[in-house]
Protein backbone atom coordinates (compact mmCIF):
# COMPACT_ATOMS: atom_id res chain seq x y z
CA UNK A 1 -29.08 50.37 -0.26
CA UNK A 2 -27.74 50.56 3.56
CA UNK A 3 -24.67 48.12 3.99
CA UNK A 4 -25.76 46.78 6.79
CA UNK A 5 -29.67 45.72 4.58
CA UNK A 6 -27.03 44.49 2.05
CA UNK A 7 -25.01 42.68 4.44
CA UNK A 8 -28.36 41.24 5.44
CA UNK A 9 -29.83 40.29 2.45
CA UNK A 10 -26.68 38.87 1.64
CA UNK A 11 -26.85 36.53 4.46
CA UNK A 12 -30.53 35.24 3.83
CA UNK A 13 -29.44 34.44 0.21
CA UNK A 14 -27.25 32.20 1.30
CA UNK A 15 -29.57 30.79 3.64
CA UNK A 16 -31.86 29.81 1.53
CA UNK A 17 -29.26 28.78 -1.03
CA UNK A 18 -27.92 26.30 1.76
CA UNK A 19 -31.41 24.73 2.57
CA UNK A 20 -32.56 24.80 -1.34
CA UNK A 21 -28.73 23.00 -1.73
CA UNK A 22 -29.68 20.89 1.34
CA UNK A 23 -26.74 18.39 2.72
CA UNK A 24 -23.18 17.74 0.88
CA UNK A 25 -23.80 14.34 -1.04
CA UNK A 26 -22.67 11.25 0.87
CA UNK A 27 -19.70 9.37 -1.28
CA UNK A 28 -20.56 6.77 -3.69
CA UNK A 29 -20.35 3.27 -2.23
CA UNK A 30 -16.85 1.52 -2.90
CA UNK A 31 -16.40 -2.28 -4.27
CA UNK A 32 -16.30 -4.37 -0.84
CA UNK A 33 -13.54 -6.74 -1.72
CA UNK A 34 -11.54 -4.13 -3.77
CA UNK A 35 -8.46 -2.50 -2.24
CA UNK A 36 -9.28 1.30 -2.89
CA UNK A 37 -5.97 3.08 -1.50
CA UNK A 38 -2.43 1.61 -0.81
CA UNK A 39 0.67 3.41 0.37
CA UNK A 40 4.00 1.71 -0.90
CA UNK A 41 7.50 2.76 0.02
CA UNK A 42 10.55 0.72 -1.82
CA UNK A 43 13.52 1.15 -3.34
CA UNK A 44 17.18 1.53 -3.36
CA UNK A 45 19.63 -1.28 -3.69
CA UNK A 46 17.68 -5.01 -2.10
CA UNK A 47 17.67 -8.13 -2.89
CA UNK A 48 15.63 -9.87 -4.94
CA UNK A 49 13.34 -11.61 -2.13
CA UNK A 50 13.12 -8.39 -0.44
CA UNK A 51 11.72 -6.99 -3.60
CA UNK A 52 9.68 -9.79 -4.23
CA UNK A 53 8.36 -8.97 -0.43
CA UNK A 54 7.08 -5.26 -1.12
CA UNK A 55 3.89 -4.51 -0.13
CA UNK A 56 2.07 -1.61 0.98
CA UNK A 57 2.57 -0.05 4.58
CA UNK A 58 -1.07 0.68 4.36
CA UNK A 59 -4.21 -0.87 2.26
CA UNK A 60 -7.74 0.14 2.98
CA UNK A 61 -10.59 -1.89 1.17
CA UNK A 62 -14.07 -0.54 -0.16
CA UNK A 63 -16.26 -2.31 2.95
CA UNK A 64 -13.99 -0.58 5.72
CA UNK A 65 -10.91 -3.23 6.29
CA UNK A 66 -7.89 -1.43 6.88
CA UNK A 67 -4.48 -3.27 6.94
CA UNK A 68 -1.18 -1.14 8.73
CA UNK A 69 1.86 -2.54 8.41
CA UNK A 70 3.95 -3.10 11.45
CA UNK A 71 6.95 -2.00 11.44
CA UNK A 72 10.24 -4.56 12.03
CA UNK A 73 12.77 -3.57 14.74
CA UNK A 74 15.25 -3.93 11.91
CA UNK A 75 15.48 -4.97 8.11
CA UNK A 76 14.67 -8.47 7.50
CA UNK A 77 13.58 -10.25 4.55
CA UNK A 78 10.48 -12.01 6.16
CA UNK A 79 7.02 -10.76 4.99
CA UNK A 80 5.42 -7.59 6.11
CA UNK A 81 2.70 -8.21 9.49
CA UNK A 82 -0.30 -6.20 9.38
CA UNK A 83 -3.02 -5.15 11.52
CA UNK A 84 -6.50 -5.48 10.53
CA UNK A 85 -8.60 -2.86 12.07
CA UNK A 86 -12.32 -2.32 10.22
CA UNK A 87 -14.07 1.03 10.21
CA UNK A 88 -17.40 2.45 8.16
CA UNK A 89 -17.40 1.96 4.71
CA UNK A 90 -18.63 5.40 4.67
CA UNK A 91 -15.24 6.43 6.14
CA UNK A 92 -12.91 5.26 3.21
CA UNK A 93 -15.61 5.99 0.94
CA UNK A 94 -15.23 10.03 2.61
CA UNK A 95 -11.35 9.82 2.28
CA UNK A 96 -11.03 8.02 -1.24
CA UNK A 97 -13.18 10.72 -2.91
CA UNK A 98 -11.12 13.40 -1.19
CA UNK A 99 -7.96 12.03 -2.23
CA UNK A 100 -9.22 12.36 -5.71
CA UNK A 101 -10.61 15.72 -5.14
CA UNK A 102 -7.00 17.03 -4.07
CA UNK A 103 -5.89 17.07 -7.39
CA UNK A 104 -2.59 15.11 -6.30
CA UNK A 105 -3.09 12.25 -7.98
CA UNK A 106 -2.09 12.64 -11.28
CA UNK A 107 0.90 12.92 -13.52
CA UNK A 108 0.62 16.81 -13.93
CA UNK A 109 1.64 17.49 -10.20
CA UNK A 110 5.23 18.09 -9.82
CA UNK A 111 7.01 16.26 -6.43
CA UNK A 112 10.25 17.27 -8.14
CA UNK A 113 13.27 15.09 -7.71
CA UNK A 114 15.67 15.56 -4.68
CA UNK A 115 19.38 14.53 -5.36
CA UNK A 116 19.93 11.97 -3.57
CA UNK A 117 20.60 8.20 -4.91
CA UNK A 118 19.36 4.95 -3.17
CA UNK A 119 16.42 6.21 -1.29
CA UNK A 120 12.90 4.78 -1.36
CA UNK A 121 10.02 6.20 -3.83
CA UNK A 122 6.78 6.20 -2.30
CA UNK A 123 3.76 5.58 -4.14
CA UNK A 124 0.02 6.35 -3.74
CA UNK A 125 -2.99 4.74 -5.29
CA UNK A 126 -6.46 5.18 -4.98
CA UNK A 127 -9.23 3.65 -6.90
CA UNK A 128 -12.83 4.14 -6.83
CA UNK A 129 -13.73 1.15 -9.11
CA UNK A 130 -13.26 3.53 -11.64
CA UNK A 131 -9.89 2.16 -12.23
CA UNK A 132 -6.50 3.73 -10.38
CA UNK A 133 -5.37 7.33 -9.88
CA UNK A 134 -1.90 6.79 -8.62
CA UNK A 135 1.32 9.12 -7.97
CA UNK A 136 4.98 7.85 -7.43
CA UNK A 137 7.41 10.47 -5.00
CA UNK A 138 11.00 9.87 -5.37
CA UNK A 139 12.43 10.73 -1.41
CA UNK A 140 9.72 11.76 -0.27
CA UNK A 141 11.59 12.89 3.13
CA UNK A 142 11.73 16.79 4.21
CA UNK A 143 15.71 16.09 5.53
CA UNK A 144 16.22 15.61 1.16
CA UNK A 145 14.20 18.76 -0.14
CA UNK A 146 15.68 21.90 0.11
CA UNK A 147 16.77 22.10 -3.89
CA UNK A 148 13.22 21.44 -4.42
CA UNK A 149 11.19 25.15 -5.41
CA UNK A 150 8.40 26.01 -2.81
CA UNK A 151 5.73 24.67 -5.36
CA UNK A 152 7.33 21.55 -5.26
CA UNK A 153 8.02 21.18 -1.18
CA UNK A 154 4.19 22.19 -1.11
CA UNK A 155 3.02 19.31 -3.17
CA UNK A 156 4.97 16.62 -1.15
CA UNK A 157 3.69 18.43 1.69
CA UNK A 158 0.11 17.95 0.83
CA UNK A 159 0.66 14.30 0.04
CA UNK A 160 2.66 13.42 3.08
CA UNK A 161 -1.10 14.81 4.95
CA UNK A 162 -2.56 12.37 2.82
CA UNK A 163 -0.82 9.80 3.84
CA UNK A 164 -0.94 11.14 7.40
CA UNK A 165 -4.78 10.64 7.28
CA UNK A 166 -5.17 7.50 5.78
CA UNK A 167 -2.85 6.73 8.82
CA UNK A 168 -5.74 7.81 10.82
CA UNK A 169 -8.57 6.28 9.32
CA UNK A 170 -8.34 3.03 11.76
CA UNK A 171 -7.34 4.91 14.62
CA UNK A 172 -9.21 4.09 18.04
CA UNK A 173 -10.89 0.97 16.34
CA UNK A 174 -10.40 -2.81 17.71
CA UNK A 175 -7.77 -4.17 15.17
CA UNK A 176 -5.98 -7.55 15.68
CA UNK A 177 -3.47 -10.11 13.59
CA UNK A 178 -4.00 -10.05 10.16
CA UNK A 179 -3.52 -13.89 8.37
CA UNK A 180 -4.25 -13.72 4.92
CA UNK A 181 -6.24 -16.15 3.43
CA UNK A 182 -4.20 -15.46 -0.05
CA UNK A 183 -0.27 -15.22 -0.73
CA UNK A 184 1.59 -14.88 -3.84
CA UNK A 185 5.30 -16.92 -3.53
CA UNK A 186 8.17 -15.83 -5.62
CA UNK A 187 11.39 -17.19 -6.60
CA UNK A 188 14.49 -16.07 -6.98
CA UNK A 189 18.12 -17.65 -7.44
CA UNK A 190 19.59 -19.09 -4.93
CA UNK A 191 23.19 -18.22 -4.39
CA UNK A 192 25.13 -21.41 -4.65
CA UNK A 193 27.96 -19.80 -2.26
CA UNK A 194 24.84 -19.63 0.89
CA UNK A 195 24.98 -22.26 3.32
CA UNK A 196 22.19 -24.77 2.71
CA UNK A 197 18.61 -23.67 3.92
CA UNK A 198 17.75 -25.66 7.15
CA UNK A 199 14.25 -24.85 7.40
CA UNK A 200 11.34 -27.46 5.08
CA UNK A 201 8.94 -25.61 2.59
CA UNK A 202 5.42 -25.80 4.79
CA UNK A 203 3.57 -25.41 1.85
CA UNK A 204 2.83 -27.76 -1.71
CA UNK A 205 5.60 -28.56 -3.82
CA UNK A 206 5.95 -25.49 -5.65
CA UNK A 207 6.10 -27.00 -9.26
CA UNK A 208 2.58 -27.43 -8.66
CA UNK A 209 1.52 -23.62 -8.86
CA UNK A 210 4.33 -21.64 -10.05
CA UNK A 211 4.48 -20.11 -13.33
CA UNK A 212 8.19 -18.79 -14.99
CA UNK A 213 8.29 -15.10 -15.30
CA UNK A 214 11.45 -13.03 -15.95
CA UNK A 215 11.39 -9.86 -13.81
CA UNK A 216 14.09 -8.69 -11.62
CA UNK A 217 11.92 -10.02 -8.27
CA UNK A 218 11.96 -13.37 -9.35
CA UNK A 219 12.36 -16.61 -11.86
CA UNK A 220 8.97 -17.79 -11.05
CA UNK A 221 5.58 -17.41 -9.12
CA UNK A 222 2.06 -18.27 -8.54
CA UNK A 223 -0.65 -18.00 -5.43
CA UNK A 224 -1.36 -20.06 -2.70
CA UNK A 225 -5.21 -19.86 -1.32
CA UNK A 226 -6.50 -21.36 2.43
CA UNK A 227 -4.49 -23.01 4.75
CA UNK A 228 -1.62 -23.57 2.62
CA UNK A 229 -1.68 -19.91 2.15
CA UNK A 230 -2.10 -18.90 5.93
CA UNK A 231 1.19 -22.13 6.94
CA UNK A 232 3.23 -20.67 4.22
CA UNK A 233 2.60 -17.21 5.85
CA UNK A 234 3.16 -17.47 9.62
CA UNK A 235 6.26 -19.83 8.71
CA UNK A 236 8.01 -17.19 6.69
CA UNK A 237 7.58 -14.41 9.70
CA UNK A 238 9.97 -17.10 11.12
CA UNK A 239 11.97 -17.34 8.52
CA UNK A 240 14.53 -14.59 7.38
CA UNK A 241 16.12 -14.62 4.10
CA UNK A 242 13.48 -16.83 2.46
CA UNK A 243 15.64 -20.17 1.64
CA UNK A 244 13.69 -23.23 2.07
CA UNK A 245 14.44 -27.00 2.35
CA UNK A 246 12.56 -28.62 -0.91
CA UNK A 247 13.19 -32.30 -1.12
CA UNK A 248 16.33 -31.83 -0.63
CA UNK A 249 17.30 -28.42 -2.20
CA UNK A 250 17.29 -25.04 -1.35
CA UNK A 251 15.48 -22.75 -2.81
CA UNK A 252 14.41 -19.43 -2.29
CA UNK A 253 10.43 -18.89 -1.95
CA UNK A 254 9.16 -15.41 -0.85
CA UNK A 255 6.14 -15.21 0.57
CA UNK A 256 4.02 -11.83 0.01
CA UNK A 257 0.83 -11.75 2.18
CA UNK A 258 -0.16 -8.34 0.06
CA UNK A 259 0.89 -8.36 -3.80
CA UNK A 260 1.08 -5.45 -5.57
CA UNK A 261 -1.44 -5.16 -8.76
CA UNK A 262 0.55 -6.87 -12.25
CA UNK A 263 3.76 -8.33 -9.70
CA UNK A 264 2.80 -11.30 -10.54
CA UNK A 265 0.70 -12.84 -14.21
């Protein structure tokens, strides 16, 4: 046959492949209330109420709601502030089946470990309702990479676009103060050599909804829903370090407007 018939016939194959084919298939609806994709960077030596603070720089949920963190002019241990911004569902639908697509998120993809101590592992989750597909990157920072092999570099590479577009997915829409109408309060020792806390708990007395645990963020915790949730909140972005007045004692009660998944029973 001539090449340029066969180039021809090629073409109208795939034509009509294309129409029989018809349109890509639109994403599967996500769970409205369910946060489908975070972005978490912690680590390193902190204290206990900072760790009991971590939550994710970014958190998109199934209907569209996407929270940004915004960043602090320096480290403080007050609670992260967030922007709420909301786009299509349709658009985090789009992005949380890609992310799964890329094959990243698993444990068979090697980030490889820089050597460097104290820096921050960043971690990625995404779930569908399916239940989570998540990845944790030790440094993930060019500047720490170079003893990394070029399979390696290329992974965090692709992740660090990841992250770069779930960056983008509010980007141009209205977005405003986020207030949650949920918190989750941890304690932690206070240090007995601290000057006394000069700021009163705003909230309930916290023997009435928190639970011991033993983890290295805190002694106890337990959730706070409402207004008591929302006073607790605003009143810790005024107060650094945590320590509270509590009928006379000080104790120290982070406030975490964005708990990770198991931080707290």
């Amino acid at each position: 046959m001539n090449l340029n018939l066969t180039r021809l016939a090629c073409a109208a194959f795939t034509v009509a492949a294309m129409t029989v084919a018809g349109p890509a298939p639109q994403s599967e609806a996500l769970p409205g209330d369910q946060i489908v994709f975070t972005v978490t960077s912690f680590g390193g030596m902190a204290p206990a109420a900072l760790a009991a603070m971590q939550s994710p720089s970014i958190a998109a949920y199934g209907d569209g709601r996407v929270l940004t963190a915004v960043e602090p002019a320096a480290l403080q241990l007050v609670p992260a502030r967030y922007q709420l911004a909301r786009v299509d569902a349709s658009t985090v639908a789009d992005y949380v089946a890609g992310a799964l697509r890329s094959g990243l998120l698993n444990a068979s993809t090697d980030f490889g470990t820089p050597r460097v101590t104290d820096v921050a592992t960043t971690t990625v989750t995404v779930n569908d309702g399916s239940g989570p597909a998540q990845v944790s990157v030790y440094a993930l920072d060019e500047r720490f990479e170079s003893g990394l092999t070029a399979a390696q570099r290329d992974a965090r590479n692709r992740l660090r676009a990841l992250i770069g577009q779930a960056g983008d997915l509010a980007a141009g829409a209205p977005a405003g103060p986020y207030t949650p109408d949920l918190v989750v309060i941890f304690e932690s020792q206070a240090r007995e050599s601290e000057e006394p806390a000069g700021v009163v708990w705003p909230g309930p007395d916290p023997e009435s909804f928190l639970v011991p645990t033993r983890t290295r963020r805190s002694t106890a915790c337990g959730p706070l829903v409402g207004a008591p949730a929302r006073a607790a909140y605003l009143a810790a972005l005024d107060n650094p370090g945590a320590r509270w007045l509590v009928d006379g004692a000080t104790r120290v009660l982070a406030v975490n407007p964005l708990p990770l998944d198991g931080d707290c029973p």
